[in-house]
C-alpha atoms as a PDB file:
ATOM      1  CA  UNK A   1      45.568  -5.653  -3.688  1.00  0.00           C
ATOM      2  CA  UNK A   2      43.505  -5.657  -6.627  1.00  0.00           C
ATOM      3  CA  UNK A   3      42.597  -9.732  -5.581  1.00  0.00           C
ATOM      4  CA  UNK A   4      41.543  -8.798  -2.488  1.00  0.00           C
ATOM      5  CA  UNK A   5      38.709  -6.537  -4.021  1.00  0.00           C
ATOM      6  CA  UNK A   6      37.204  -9.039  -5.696  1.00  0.00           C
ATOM      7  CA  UNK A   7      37.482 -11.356  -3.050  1.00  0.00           C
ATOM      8  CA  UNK A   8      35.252  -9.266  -0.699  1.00  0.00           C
ATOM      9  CA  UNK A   9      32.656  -8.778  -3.972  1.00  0.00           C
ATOM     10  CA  UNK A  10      32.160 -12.811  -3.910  1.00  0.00           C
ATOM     11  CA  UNK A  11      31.866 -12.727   0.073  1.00  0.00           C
ATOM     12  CA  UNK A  12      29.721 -10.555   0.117  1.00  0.00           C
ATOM     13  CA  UNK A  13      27.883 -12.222  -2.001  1.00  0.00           C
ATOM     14  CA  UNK A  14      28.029 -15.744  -1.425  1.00  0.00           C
ATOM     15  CA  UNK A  15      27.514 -14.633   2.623  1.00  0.00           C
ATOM     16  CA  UNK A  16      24.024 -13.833   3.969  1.00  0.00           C
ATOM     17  CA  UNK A  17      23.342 -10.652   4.566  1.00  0.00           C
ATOM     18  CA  UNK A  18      20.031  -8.501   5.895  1.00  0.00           C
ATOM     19  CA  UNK A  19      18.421  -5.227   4.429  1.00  0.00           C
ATOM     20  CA  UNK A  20      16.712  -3.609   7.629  1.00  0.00           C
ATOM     21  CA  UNK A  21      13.536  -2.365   5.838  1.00  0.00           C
ATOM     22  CA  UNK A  22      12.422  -4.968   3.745  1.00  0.00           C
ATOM     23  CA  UNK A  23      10.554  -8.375   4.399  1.00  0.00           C
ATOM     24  CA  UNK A  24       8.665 -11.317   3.170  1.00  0.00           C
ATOM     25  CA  UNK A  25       5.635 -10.638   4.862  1.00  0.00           C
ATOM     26  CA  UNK A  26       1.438 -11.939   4.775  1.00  0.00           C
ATOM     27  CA  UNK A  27      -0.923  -9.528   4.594  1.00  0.00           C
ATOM     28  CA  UNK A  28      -5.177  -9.419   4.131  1.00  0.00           C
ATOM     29  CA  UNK A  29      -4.727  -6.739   1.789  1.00  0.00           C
ATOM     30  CA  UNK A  30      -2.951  -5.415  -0.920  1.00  0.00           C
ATOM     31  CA  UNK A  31      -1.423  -2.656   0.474  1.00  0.00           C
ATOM     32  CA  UNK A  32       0.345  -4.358   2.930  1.00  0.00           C
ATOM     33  CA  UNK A  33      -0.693  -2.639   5.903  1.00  0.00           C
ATOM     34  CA  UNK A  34      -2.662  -5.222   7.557  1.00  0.00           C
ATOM     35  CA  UNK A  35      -1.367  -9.107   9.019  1.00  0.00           C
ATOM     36  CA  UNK A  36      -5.088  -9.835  10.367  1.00  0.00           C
ATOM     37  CA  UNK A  37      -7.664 -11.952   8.903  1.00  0.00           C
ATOM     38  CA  UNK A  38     -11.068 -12.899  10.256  1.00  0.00           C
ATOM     39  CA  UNK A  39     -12.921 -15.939   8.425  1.00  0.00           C
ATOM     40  CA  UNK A  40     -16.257 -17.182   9.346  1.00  0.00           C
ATOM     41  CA  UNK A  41     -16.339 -21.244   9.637  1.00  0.00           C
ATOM     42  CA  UNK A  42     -16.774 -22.761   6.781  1.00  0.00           C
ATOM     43  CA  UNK A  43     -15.658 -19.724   4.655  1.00  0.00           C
ATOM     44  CA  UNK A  44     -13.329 -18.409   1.868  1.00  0.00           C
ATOM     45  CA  UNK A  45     -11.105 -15.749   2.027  1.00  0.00           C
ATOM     46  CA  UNK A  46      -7.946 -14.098   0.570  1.00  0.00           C
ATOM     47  CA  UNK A  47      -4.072 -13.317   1.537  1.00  0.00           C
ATOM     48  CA  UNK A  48      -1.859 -11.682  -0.167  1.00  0.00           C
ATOM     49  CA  UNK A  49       2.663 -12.564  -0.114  1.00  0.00           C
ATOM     50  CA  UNK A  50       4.742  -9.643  -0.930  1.00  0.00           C
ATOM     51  CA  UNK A  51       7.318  -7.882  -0.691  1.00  0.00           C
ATOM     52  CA  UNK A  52       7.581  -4.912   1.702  1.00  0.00           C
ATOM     53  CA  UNK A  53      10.177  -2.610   0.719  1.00  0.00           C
ATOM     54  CA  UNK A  54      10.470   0.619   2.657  1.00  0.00           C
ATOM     55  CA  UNK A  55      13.732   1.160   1.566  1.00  0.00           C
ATOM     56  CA  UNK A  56      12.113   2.065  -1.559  1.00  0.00           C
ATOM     57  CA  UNK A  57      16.415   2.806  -3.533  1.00  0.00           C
ATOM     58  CA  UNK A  58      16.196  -0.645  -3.412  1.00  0.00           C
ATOM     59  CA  UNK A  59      14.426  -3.331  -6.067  1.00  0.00           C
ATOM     60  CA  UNK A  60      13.761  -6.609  -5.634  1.00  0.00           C
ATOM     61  CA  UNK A  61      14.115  -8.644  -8.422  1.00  0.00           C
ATOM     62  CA  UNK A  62      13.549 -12.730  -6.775  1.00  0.00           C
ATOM     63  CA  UNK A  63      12.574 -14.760  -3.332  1.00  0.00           C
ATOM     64  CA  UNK A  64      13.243 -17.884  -1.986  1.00  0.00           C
ATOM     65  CA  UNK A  65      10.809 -18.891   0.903  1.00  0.00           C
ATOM     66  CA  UNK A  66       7.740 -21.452   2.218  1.00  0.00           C
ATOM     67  CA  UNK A  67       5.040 -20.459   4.670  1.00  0.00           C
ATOM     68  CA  UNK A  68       4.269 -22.746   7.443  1.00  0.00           C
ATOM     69  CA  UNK A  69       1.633 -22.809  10.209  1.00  0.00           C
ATOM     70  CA  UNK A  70      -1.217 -23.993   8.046  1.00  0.00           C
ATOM     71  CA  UNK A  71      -3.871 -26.535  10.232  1.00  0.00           C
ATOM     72  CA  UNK A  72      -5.307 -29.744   9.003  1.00  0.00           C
ATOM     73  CA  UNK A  73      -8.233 -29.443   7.212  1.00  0.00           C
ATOM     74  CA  UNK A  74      -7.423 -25.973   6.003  1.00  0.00           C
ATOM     75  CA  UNK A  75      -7.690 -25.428   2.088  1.00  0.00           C
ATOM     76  CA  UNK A  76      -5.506 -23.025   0.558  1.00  0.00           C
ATOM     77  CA  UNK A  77      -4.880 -22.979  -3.386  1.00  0.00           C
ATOM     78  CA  UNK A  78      -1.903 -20.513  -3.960  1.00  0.00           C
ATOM     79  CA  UNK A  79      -2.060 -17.979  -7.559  1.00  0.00           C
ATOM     80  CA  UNK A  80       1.495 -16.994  -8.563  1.00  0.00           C
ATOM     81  CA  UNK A  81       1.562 -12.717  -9.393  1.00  0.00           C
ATOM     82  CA  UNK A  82       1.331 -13.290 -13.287  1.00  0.00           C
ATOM     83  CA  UNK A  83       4.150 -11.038 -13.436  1.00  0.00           C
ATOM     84  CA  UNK A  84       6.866 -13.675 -12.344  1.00  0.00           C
ATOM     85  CA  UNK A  85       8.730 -14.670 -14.947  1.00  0.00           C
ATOM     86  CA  UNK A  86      10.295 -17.937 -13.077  1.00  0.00           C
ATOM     87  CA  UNK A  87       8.016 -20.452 -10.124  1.00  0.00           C
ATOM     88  CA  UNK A  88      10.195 -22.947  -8.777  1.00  0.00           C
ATOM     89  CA  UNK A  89       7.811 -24.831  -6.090  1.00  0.00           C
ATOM     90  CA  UNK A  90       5.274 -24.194  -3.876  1.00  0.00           C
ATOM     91  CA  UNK A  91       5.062 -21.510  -1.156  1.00  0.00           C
ATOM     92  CA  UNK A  92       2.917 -23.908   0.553  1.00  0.00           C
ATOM     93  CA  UNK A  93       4.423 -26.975   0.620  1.00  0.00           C
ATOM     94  CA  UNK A  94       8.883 -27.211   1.023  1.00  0.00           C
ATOM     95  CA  UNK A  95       8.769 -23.590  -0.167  1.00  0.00           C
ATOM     96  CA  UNK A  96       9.171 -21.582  -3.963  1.00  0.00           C
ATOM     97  CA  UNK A  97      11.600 -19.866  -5.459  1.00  0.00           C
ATOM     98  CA  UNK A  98      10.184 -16.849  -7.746  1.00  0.00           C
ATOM     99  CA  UNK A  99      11.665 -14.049  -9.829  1.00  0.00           C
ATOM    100  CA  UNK A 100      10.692 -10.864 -12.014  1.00  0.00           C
ATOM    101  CA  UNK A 101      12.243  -9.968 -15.265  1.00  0.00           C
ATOM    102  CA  UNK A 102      13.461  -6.808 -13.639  1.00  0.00           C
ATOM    103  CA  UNK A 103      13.783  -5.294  -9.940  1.00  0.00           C
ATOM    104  CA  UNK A 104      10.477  -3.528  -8.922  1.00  0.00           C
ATOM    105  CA  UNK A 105      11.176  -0.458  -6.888  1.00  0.00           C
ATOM    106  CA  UNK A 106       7.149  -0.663  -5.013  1.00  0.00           C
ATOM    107  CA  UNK A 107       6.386  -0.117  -1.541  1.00  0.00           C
ATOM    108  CA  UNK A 108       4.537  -3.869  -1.966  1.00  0.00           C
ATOM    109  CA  UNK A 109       5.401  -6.367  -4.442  1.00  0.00           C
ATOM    110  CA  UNK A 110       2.368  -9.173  -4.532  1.00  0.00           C
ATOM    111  CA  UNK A 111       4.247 -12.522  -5.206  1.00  0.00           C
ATOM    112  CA  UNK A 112       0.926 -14.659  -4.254  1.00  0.00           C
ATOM    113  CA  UNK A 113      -2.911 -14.479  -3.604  1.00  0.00           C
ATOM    114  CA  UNK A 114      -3.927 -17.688  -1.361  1.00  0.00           C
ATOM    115  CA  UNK A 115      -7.282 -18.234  -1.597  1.00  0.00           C
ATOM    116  CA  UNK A 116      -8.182 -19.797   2.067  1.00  0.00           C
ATOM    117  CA  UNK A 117     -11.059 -21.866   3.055  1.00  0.00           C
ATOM    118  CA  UNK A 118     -11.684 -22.417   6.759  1.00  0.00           C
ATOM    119  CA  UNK A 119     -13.606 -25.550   8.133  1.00  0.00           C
ATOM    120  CA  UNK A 120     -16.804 -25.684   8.808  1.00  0.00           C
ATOM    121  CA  UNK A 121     -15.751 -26.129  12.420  1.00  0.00           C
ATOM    122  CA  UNK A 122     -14.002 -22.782  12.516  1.00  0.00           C
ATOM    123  CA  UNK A 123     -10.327 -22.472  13.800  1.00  0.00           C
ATOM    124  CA  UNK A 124      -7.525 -19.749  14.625  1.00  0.00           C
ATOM    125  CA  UNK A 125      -4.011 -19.891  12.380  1.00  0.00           C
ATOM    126  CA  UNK A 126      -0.729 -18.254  12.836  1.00  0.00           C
ATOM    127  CA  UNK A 127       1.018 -18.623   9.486  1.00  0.00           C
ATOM    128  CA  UNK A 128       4.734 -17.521   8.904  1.00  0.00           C
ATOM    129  CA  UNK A 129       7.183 -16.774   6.576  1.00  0.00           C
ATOM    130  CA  UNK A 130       9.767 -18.923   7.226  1.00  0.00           C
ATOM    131  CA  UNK A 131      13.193 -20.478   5.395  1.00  0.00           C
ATOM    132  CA  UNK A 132      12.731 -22.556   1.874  1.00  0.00           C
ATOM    133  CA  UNK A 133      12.345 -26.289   3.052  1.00  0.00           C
ATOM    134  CA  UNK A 134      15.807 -26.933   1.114  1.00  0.00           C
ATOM    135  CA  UNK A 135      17.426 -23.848   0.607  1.00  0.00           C
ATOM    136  CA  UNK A 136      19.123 -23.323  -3.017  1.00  0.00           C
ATOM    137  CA  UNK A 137      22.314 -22.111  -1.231  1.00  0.00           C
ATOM    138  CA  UNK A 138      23.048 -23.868   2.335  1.00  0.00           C
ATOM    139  CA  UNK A 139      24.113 -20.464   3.541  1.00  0.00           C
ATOM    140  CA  UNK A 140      21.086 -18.674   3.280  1.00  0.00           C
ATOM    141  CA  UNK A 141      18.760 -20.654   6.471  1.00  0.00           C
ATOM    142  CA  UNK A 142      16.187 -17.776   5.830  1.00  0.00           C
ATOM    143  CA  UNK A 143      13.649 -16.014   3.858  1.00  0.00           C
ATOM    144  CA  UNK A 144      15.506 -14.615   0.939  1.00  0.00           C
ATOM    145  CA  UNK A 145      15.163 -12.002  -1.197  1.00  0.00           C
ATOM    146  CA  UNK A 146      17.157 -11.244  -4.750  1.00  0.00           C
ATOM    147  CA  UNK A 147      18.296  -7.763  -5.022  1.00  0.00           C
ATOM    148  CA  UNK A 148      18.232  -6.053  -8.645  1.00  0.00           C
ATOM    149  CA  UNK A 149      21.640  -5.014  -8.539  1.00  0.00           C
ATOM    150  CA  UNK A 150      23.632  -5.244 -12.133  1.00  0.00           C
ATOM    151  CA  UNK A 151      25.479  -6.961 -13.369  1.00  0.00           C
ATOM    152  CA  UNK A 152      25.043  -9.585 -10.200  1.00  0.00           C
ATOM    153  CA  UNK A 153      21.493 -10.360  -8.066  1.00  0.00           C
ATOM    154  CA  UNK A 154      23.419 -10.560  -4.614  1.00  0.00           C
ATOM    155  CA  UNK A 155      20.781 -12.285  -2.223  1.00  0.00           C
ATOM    156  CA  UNK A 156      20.010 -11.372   1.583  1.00  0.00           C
ATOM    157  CA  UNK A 157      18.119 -12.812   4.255  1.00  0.00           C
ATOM    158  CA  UNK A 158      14.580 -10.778   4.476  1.00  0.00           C
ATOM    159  CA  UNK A 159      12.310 -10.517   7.359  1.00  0.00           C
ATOM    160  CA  UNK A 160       9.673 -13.506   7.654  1.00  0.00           C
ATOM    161  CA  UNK A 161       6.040 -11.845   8.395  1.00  0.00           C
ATOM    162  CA  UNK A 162       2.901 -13.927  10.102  1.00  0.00           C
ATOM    163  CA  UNK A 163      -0.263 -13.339   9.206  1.00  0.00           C
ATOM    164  CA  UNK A 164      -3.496 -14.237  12.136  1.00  0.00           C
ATOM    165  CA  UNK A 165      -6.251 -15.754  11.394  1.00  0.00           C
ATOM    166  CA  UNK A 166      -9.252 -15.174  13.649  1.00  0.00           C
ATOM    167  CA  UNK A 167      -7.366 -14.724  16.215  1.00  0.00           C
ATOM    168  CA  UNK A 168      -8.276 -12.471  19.403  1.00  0.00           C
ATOM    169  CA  UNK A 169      -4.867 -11.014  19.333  1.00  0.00           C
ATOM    170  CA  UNK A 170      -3.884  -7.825  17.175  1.00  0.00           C
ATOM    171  CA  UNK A 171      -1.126  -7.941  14.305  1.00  0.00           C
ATOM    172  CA  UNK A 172       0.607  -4.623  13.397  1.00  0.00           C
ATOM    173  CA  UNK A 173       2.833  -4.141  10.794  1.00  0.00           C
ATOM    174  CA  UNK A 174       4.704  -0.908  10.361  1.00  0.00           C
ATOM    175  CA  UNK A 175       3.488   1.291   8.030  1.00  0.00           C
ATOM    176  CA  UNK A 176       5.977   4.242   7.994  1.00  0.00           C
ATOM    177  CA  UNK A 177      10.022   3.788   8.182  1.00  0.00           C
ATOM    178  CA  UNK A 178      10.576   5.748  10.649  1.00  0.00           C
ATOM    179  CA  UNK A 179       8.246   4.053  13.262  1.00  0.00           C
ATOM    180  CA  UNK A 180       9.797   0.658  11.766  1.00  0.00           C
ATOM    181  CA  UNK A 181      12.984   1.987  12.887  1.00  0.00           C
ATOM    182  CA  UNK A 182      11.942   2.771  16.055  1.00  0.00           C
ATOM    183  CA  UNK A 183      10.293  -0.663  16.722  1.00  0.00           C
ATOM    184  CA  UNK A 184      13.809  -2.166  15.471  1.00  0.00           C
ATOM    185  CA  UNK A 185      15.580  -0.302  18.395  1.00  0.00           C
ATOM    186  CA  UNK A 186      13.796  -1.978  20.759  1.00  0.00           C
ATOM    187  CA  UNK A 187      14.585  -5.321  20.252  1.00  0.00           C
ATOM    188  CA  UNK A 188      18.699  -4.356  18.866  1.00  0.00           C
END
């Protein structure tokens, strides 16, 4: 019987698994409340990565992801939080792997500022968080996040957030838990 314990420890584990609550997500500020950002041609601006944790019991420690959607002729330059303590990759490119000495229990956990710089002949964007290029464990086809969880880090798939850029359309991201939850029911 005992065997069997410790077999469902590793599967859970070694199995993807999702925290409803908490996502990999883009946001144009650093509070994590906002997925829309409008750049003049030829301009800079500034997204933020994180972490959005409304299920604040629980602390992320790592994340495994890329972000895709970027156009041609778009410039972005990517600064890692100086807070990681490991930056495998590039969010930008086949996608990073990043981790924290310890779990942070924070509503919003920057991972990256991106500074952005627009063409001179303007443009909209729809960026998302999406699956690392080539995942570090085959199992695990989606944005990941490490969970602070001693003595193991089990791993679970995350949401994937978009941010829009200039775009005529309106992003929301949920702001409370309990209107998250409702939006969740609607699509269950």
């Amino acid at each position: 019987m005992r065997r069997f314990g410790w077999l469902w420890c590793v599967l859970a584990i070694a199995l993807p698994g999702r925290v409803d609550g908490i996502t990999i997500g883009l946001y144009s500020d650093l509070d994590c409340t906002s997925c829309n950002l409008d750049l003049a041609p030829g301009s800079f601006g500034i997204f933020y990565v994180a972490i959005k944790n409304d299920e604040l019991t629980i602390a992320p420690i790592g994340a495994e992801f890329r972000i895709t959607g970027l156009p041609l002729g778009w410039s972005p330059s990517a600064m890692p939080n100086p807070a990681l303590q490991t930056i495998i990759g590039d969010p930008l490119q086949n996608g990073v792997n990043v981790r924290f000495a310890s779990g942070l229990v924070l509503a919003c956990v920057r991972l990256y500022s991106v500074q952005i710089r627009v063409p001179p002949g303007g443009g909209q964007a729809r960026l998302r968080v999406e699956a690392h290029g080539t995942p570090s464990n085959p199992n695990f086809t989606c944005p990941v996040i490490d969970l602070d969880l001693p003595p193991l880090s089990p791993r679970v798939c995350a949401g994937g957030g978009h941010l829009l850029i200039n775009s005529p359309l309106a992003c929301t991201v949920g702001v409370e838990p309990q209107t998250w939850s409702q939006v969740k029911r609607l699509f269950e």
